[in-house]
N, C-alpha and C. Protein backbone atom coordinates (compact mmCIF):
# COMPACT_ATOMS: atom_id res chain seq x y z
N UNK A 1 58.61 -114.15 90.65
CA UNK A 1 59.84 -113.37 90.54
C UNK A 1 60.02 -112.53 91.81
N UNK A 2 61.09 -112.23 92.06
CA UNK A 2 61.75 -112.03 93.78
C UNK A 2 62.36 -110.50 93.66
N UNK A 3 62.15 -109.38 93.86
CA UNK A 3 63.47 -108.08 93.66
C UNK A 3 63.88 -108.36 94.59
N UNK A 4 65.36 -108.53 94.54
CA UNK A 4 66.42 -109.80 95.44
C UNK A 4 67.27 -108.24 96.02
N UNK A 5 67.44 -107.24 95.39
CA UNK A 5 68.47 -106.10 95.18
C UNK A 5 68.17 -104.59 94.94
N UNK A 6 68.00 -104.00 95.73
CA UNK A 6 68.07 -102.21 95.16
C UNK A 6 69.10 -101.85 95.80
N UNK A 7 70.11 -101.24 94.65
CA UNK A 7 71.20 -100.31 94.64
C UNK A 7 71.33 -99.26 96.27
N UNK A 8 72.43 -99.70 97.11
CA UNK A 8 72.15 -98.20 98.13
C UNK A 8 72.44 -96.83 97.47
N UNK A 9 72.81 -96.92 96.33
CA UNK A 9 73.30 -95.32 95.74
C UNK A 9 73.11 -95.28 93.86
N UNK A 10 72.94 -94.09 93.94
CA UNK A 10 72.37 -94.25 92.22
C UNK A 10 73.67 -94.06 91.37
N UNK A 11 73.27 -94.44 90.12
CA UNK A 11 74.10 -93.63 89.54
C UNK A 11 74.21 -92.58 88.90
N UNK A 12 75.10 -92.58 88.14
CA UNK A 12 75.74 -90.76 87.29
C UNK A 12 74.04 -90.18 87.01
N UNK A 13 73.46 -91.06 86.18
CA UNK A 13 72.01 -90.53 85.97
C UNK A 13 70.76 -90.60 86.85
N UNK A 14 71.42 -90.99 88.39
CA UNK A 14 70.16 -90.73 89.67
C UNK A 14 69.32 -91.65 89.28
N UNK A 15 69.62 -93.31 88.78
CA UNK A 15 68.95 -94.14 88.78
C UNK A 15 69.81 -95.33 89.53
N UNK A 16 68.60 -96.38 90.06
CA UNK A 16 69.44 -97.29 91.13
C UNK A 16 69.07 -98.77 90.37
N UNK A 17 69.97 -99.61 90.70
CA UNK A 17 70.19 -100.82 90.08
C UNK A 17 69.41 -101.57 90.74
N UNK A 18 68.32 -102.17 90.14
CA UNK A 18 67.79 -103.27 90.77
C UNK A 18 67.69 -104.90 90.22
N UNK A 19 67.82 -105.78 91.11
CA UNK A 19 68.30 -106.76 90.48
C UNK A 19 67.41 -107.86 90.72
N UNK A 20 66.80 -108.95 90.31
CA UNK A 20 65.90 -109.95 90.45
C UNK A 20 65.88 -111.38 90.78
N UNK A 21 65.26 -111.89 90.90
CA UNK A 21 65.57 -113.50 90.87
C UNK A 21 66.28 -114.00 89.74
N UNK A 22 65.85 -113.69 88.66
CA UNK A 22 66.30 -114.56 87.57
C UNK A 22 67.39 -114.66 87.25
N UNK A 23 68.15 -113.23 87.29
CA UNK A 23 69.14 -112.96 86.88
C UNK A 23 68.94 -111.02 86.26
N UNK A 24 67.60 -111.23 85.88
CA UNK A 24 67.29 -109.67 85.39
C UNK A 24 67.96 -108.08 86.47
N UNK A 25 68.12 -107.37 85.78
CA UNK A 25 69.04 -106.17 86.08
C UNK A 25 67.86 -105.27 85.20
N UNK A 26 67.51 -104.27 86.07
CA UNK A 26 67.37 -102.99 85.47
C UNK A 26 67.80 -101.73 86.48
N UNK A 27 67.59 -100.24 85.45
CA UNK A 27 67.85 -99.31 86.16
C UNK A 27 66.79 -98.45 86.69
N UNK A 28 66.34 -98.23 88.23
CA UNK A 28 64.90 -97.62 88.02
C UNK A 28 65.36 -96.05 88.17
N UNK A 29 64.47 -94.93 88.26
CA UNK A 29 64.55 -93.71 89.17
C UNK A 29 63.52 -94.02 90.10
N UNK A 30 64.03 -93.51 91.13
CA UNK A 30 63.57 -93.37 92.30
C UNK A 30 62.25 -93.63 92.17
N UNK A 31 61.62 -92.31 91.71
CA UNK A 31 60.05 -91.76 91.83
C UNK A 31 59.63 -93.31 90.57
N UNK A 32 59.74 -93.93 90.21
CA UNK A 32 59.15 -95.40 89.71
C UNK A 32 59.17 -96.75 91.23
N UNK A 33 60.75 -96.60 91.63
CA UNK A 33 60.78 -97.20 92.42
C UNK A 33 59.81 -96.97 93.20
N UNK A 34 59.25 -95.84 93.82
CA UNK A 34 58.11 -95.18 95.01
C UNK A 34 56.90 -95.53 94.25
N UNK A 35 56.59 -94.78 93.02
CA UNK A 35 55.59 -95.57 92.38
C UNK A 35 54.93 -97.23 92.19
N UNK A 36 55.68 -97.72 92.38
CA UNK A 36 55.46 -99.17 91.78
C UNK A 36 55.37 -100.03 93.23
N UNK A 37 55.48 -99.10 94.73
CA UNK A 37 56.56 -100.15 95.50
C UNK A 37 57.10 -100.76 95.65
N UNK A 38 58.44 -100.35 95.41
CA UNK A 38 59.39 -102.25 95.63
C UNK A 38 60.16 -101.63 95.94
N UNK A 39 60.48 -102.96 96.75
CA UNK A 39 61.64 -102.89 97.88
C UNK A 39 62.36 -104.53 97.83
N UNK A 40 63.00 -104.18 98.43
CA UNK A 40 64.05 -105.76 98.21
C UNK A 40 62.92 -106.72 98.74
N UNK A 41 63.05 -108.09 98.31
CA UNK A 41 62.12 -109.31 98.83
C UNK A 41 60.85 -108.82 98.61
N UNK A 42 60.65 -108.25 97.51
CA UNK A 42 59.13 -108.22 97.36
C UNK A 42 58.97 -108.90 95.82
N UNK A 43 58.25 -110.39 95.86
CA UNK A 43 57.57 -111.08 94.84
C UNK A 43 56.69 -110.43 93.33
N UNK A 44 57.24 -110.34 92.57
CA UNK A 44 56.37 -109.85 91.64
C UNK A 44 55.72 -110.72 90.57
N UNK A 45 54.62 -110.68 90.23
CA UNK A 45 53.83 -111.13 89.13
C UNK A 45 54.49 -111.13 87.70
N UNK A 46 54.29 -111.84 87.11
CA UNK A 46 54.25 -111.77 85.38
C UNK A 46 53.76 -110.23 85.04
N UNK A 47 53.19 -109.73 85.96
CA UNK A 47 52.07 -108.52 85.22
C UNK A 47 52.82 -107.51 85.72
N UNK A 48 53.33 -107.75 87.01
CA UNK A 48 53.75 -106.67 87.96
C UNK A 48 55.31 -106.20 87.19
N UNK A 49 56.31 -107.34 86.83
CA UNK A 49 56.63 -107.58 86.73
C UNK A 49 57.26 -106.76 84.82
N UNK A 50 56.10 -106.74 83.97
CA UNK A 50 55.89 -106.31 82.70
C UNK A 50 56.05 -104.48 82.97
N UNK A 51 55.55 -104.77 84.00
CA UNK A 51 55.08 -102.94 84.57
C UNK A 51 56.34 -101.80 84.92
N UNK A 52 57.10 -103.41 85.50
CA UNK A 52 58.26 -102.61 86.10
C UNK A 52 59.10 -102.61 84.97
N UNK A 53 58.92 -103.53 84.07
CA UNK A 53 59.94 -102.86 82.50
C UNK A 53 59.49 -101.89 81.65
N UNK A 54 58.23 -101.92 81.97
CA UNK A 54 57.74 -100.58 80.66
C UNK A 54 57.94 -99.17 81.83
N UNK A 55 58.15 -98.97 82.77
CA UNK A 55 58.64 -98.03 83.37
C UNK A 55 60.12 -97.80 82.99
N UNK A 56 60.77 -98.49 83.21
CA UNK A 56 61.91 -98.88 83.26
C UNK A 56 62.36 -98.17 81.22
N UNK A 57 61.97 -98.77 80.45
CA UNK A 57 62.24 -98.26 79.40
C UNK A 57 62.03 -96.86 79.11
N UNK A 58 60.94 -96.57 79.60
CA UNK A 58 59.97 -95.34 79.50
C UNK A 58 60.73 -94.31 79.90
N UNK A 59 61.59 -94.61 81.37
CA UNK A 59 62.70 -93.64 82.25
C UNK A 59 64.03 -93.47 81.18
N UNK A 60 64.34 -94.71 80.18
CA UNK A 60 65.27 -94.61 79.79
C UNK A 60 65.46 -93.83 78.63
N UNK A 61 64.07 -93.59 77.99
CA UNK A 61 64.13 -93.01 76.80
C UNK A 61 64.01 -91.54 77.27
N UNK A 62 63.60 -91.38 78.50
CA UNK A 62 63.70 -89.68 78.74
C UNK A 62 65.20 -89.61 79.09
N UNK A 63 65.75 -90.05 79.85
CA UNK A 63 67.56 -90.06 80.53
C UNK A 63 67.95 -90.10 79.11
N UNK A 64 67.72 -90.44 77.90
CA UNK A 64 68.37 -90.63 76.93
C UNK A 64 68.20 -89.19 76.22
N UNK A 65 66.93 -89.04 76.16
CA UNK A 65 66.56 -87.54 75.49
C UNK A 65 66.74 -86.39 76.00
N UNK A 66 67.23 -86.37 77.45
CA UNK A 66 67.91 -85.14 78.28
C UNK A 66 69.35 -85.49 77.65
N UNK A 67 70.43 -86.46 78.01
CA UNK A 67 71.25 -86.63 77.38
C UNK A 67 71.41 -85.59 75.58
N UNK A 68 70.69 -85.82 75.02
CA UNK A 68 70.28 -85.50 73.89
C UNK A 68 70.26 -84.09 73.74
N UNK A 69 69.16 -83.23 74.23
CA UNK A 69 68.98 -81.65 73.92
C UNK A 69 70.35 -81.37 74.83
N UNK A 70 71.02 -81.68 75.40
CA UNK A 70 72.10 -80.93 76.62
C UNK A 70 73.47 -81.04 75.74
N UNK A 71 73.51 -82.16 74.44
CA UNK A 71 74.34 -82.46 73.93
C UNK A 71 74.63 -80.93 72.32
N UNK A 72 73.43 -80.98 71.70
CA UNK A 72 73.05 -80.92 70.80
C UNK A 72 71.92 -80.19 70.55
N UNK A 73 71.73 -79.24 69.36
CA UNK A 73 70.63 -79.09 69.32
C UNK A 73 69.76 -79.78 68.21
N UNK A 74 68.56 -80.12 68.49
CA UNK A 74 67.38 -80.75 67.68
C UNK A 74 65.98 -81.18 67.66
N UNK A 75 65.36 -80.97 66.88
CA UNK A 75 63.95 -80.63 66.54
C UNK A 75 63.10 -81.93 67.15
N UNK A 76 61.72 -81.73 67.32
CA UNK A 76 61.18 -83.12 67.88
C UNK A 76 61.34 -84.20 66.94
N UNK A 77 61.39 -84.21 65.71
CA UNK A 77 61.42 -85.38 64.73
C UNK A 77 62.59 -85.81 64.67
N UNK A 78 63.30 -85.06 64.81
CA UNK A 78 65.02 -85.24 64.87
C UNK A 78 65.58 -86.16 66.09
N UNK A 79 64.90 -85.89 67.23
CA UNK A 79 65.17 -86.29 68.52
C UNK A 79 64.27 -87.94 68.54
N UNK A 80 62.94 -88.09 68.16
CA UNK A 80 62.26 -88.65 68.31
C UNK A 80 63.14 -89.99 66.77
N UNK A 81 63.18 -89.33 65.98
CA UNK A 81 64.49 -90.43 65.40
C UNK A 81 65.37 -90.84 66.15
N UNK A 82 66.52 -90.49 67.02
CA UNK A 82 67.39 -90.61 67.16
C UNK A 82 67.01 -91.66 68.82
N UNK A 83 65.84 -91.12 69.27
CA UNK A 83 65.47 -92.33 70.76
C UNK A 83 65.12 -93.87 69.84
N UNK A 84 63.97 -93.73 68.95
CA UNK A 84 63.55 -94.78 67.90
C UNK A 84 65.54 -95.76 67.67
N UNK A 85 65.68 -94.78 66.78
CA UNK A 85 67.44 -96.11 66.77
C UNK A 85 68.30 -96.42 67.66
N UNK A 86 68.04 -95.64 69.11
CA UNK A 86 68.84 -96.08 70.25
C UNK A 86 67.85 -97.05 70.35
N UNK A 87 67.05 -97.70 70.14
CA UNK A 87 66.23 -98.52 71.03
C UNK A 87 64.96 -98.18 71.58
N UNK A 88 64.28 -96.82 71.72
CA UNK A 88 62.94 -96.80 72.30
C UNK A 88 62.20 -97.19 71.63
N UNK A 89 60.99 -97.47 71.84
CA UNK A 89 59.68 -98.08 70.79
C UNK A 89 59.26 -96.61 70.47
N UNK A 90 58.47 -96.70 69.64
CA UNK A 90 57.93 -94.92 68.90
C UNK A 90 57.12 -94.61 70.33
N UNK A 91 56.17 -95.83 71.11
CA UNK A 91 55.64 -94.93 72.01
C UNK A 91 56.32 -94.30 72.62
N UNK A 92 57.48 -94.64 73.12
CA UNK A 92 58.57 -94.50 74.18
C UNK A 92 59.23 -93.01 73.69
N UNK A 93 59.61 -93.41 72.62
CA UNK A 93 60.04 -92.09 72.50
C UNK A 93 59.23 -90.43 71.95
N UNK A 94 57.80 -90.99 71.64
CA UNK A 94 57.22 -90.03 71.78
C UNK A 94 56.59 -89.50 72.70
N UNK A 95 56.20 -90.03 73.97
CA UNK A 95 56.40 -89.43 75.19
C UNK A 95 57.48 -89.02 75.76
N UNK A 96 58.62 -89.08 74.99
CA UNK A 96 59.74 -88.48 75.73
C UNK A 96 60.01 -87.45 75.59
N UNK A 97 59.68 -87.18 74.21
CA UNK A 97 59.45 -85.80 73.28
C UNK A 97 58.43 -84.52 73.76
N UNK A 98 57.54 -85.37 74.33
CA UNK A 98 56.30 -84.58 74.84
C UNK A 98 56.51 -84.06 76.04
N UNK A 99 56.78 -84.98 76.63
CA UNK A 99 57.30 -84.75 78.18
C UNK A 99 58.54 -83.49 78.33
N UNK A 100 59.48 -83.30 77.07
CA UNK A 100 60.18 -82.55 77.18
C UNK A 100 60.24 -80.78 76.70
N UNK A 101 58.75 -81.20 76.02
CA UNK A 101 57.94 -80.45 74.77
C UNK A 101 57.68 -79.31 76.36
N UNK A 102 56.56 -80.27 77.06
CA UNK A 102 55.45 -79.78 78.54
C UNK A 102 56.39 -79.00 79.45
N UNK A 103 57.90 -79.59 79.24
CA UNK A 103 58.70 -78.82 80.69
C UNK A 103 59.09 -77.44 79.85
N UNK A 104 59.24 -77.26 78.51
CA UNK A 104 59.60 -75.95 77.99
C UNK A 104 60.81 -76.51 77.64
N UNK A 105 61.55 -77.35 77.33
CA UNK A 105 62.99 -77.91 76.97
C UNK A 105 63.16 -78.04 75.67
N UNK A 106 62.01 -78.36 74.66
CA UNK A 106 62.29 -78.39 73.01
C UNK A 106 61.29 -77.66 73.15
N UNK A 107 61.44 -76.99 71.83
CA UNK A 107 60.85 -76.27 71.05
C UNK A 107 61.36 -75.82 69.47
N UNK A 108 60.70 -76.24 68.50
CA UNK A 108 60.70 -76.44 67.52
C UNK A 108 61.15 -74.68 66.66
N UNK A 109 60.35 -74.04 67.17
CA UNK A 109 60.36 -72.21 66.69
C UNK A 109 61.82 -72.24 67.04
N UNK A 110 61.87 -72.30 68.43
CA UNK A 110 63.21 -72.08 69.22
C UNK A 110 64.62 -72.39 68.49
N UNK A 111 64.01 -73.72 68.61
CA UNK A 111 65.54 -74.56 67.61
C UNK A 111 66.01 -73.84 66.62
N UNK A 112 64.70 -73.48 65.65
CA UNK A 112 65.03 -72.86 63.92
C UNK A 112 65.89 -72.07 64.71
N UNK A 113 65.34 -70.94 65.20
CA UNK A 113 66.11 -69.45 65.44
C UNK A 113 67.66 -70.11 65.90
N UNK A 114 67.64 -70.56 66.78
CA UNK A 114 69.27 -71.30 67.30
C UNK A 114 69.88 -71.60 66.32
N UNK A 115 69.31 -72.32 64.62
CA UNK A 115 70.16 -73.04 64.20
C UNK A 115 70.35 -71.90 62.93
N UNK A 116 69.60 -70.43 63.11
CA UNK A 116 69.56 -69.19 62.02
C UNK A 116 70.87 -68.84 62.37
N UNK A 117 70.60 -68.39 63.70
CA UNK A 117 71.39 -67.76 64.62
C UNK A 117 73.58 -68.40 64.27
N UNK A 118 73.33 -69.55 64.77
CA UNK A 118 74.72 -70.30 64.60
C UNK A 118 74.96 -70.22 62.86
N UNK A 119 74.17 -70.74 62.29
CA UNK A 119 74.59 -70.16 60.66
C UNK A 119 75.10 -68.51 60.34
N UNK A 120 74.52 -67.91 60.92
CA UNK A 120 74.98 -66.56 60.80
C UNK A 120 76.21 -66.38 61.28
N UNK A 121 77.11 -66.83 62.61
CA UNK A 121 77.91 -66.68 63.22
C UNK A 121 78.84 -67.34 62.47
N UNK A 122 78.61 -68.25 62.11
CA UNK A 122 79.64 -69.01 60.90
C UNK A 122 79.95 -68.59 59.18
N UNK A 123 79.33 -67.62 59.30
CA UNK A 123 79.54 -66.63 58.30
C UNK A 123 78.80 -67.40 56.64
N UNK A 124 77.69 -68.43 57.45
CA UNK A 124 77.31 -68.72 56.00
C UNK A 124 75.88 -67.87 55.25
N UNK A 125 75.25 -67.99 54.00
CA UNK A 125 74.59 -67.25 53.72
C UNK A 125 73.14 -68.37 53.26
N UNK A 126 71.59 -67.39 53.14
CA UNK A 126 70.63 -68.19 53.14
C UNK A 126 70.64 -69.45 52.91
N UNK A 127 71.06 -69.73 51.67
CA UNK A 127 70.74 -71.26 51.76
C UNK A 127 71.82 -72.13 51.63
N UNK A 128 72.63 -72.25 52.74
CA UNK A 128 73.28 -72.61 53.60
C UNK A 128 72.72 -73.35 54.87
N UNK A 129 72.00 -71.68 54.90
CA UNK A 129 71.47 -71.86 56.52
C UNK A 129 69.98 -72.79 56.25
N UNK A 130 69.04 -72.49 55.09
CA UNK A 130 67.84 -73.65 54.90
C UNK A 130 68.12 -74.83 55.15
N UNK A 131 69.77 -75.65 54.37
CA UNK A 131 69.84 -76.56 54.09
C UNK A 131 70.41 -76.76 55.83
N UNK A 132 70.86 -76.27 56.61
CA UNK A 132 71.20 -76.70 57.84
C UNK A 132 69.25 -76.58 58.71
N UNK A 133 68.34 -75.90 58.30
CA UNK A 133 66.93 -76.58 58.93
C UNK A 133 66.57 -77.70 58.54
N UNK A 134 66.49 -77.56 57.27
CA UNK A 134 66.40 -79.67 56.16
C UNK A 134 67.23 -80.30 57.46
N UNK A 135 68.53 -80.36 57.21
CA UNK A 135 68.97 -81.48 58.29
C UNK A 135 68.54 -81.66 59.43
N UNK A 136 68.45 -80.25 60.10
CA UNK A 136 67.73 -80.97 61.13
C UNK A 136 66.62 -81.10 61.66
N UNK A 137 65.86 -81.12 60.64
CA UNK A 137 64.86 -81.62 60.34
C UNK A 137 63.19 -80.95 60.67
N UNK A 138 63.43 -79.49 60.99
CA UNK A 138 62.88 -78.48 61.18
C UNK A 138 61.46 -78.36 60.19
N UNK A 139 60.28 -78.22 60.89
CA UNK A 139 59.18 -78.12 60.07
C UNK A 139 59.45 -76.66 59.32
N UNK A 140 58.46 -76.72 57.88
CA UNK A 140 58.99 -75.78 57.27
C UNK A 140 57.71 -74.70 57.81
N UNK A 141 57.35 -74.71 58.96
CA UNK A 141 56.30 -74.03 58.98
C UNK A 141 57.25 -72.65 60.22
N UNK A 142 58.12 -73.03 60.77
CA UNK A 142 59.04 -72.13 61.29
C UNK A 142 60.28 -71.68 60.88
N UNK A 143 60.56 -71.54 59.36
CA UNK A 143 61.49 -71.47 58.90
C UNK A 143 61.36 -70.11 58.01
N UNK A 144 60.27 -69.28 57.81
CA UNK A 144 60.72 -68.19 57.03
C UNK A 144 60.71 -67.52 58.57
N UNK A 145 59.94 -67.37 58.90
CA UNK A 145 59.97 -66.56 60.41
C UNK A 145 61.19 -66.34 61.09
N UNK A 146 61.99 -67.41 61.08
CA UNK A 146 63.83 -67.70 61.51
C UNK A 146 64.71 -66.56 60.67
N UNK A 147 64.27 -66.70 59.34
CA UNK A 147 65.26 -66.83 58.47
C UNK A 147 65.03 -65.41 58.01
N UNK A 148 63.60 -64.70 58.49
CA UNK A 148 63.73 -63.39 58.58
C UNK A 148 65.10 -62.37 59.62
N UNK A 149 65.74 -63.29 60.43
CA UNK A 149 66.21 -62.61 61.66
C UNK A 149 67.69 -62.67 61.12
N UNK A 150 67.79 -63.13 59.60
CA UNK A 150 69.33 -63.51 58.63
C UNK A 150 69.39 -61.67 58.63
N UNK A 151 70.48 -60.83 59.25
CA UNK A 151 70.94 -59.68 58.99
C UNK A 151 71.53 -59.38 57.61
N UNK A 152 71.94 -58.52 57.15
CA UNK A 152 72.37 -58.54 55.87
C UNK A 152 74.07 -59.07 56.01
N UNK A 153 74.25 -59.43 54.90
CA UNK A 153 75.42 -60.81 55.43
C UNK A 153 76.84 -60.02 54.34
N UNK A 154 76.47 -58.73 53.86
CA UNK A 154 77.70 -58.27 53.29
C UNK A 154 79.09 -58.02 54.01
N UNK A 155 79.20 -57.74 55.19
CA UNK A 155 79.98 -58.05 55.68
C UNK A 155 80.79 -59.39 55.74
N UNK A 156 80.42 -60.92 56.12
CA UNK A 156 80.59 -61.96 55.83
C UNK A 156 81.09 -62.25 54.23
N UNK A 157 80.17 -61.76 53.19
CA UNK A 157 81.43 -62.03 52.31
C UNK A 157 82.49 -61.04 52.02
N UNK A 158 82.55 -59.76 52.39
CA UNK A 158 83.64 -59.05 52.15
C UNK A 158 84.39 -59.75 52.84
N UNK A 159 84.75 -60.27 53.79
CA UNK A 159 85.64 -60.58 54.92
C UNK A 159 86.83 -61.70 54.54
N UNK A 160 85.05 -63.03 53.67
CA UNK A 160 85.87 -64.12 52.82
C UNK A 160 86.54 -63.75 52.00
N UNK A 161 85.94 -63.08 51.13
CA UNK A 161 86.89 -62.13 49.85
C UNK A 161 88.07 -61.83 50.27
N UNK A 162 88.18 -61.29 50.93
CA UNK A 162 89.57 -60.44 51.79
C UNK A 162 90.47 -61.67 52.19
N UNK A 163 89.86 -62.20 52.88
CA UNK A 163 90.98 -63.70 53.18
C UNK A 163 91.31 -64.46 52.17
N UNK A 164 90.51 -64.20 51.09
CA UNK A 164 91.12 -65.18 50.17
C UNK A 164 91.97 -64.65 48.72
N UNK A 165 91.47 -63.55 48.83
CA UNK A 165 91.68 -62.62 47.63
C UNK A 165 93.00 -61.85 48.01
N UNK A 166 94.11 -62.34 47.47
CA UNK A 166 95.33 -61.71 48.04
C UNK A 166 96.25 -60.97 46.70
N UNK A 167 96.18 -59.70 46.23
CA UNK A 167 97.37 -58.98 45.59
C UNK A 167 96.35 -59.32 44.26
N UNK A 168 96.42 -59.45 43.32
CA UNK A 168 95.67 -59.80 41.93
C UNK A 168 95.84 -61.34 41.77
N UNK A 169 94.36 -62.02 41.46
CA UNK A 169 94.35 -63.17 42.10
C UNK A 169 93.90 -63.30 40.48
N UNK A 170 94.19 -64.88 39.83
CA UNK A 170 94.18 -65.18 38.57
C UNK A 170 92.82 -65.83 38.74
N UNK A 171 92.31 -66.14 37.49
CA UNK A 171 91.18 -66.69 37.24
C UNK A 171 90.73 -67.93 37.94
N UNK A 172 92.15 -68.87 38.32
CA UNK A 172 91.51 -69.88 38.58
C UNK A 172 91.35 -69.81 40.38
N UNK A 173 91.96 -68.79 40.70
CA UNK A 173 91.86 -68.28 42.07
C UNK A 173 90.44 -67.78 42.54
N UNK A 174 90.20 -67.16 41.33
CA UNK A 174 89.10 -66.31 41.48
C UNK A 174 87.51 -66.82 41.77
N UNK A 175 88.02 -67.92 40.77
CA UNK A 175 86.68 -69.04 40.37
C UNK A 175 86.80 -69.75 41.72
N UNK A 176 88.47 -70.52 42.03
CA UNK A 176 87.59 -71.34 43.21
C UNK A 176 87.01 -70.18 44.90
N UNK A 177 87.10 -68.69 44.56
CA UNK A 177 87.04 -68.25 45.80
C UNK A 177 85.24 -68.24 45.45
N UNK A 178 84.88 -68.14 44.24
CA UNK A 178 83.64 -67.60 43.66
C UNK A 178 82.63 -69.20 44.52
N UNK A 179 83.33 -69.96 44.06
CA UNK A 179 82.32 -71.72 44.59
C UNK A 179 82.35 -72.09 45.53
N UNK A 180 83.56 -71.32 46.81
CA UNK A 180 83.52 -71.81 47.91
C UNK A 180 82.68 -70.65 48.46
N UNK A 181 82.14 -69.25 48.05
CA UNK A 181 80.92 -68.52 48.52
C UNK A 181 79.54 -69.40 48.00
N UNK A 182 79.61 -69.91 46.35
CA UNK A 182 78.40 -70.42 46.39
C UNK A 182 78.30 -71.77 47.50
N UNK A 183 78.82 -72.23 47.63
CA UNK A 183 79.01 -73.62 48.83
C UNK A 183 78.48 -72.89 50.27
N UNK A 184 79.02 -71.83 50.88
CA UNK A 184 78.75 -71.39 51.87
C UNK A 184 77.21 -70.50 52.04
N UNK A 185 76.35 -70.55 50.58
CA UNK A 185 75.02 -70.49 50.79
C UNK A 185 74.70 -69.26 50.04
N UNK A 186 75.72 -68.30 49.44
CA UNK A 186 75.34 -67.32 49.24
C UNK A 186 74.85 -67.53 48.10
N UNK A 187 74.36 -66.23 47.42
CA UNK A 187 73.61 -66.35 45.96
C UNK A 187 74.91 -65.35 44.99
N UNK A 188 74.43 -65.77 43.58
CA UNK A 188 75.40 -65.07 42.89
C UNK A 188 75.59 -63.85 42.80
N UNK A 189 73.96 -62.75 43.25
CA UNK A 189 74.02 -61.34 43.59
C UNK A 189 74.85 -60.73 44.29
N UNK A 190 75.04 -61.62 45.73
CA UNK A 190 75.61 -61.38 46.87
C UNK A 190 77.06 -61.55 46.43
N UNK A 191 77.34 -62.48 45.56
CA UNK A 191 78.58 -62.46 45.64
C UNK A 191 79.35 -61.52 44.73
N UNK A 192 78.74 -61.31 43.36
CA UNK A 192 79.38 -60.01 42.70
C UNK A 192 78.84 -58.53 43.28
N UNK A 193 78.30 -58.78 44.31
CA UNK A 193 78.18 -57.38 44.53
C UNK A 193 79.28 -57.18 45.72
N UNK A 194 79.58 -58.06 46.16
CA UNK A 194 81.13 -58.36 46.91
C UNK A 194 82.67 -58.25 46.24
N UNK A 195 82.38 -58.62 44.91
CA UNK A 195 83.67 -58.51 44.56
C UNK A 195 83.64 -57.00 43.94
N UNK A 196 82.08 -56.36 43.76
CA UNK A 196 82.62 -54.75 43.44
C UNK A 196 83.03 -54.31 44.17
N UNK A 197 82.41 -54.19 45.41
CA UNK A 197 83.30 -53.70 46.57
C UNK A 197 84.56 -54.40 46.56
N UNK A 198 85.00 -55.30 46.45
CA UNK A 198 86.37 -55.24 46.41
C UNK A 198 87.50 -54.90 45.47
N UNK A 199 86.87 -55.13 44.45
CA UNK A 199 87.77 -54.79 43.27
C UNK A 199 86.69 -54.58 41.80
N UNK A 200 85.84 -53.35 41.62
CA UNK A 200 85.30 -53.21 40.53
C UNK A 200 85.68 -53.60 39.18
N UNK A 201 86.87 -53.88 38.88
CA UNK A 201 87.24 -54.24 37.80
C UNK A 201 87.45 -55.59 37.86
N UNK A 202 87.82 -56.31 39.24
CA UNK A 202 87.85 -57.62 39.32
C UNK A 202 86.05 -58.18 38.72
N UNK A 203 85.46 -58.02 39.17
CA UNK A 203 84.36 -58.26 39.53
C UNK A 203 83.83 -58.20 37.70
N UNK A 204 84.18 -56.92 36.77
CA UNK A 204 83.99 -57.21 35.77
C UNK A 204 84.31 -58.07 34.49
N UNK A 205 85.19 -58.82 35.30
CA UNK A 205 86.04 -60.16 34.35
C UNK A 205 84.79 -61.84 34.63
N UNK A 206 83.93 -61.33 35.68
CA UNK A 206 83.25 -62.32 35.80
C UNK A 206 82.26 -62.48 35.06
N UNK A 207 81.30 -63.57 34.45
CA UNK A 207 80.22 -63.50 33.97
C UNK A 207 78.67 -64.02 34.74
N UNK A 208 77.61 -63.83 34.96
CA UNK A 208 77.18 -64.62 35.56
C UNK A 208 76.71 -65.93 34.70
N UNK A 209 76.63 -67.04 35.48
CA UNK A 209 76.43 -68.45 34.86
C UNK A 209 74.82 -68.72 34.99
């Protein structure tokens, strides 16, 4: 086998096209290209040859997993799923994970707090915000520690209350404002102790279920 072709310029992701006898196309980075030596008209082995694709994949599952945390945020299992169904092999993508683990780029503690943090801002309440670590897939071993940093969230439902609760609101108003707080995570404490503050007598037409 012949590398017939290297790219004079890389592309968007600072990798250069190299192209072969056969017909084969891959994309290297540089520092593989320097690694491996090759240069145009240089013959490669069956072996040599194997080497320059498991590099080659290896580069792609990290370009894929920078892609990834820059997009989005998510946990190593989360990420390490998501290289696995693009195509990396588990090795592949668990060195990609690691590799990104070593530069300080994921971090698992980190994430929770990011994903406490954005639940709070969205005005939802505890378990809301659990069921957004479940998804993404957050060990539960950094999740009370996060979820300690949940401020008290009475504000957030007075606010919903207020937006939704307009002039004397009938029962069936009342009920669906009551399920779209339980939906948004809160607990039933939180929420009648919201509607005293808003309307003490409202609040006493409710029962708890």
């Amino acid at each position: 086998m012949i590398l017939t072709e290297i790219a004079s310029a890389p592309d968007r992701g600072g990798r250069y096209r190299t192209t072969f006898s056969d017909g084969t196309v891959l994309k290297l980075l540089p520092s593989v290209i320097g690694d491996l030596g090759l240069y145009a008209g240089r013959e490669l082995s069956e072996e040599d040859m194997e080497e320059v694709a498991q590099a080659a994949r290896k580069a792609d599952a990290k370009m894929r997993a920078v892609r990834v945390i820059s997009a989005t945020t998510v946990s190593r299992r989360d990420l390490e799923e998501r290289l696995r169904h693009k195509g990396a092999s588990e090795e592949d993508a668990a060195e990609a994970v690691q590799w990104l683990e070593e530069l300080k780029l994921l971090d698992d503690a980190q994430t929770a707090r990011q994903i406490v943090a954005r639940g709070v801002r969205r005005g939802y309440g505890e378990k809301r915000i659990r069921q957004m670590l479940y998804e993404k897939k957050i060990p539960r071993e950094y999740w009370e520690e996060a979820l300690s940093e949940i401020p008290p969230m009475d504000d957030a439902v007075d606010s919903f209350l207020r937006s939704h609760l307009r002039g004397e609101p009938d029962q069936k108003d009342l009920r669906r404002t009551i399920d779209a707080l339980l939906r948004r995570g809160f607990s039933w404490n939180e929420i009648k102790d919201g509607l005293r503050r808003y309307d003490a007598a409202l609040a006493g037409t409710m029962e708890e279920e």
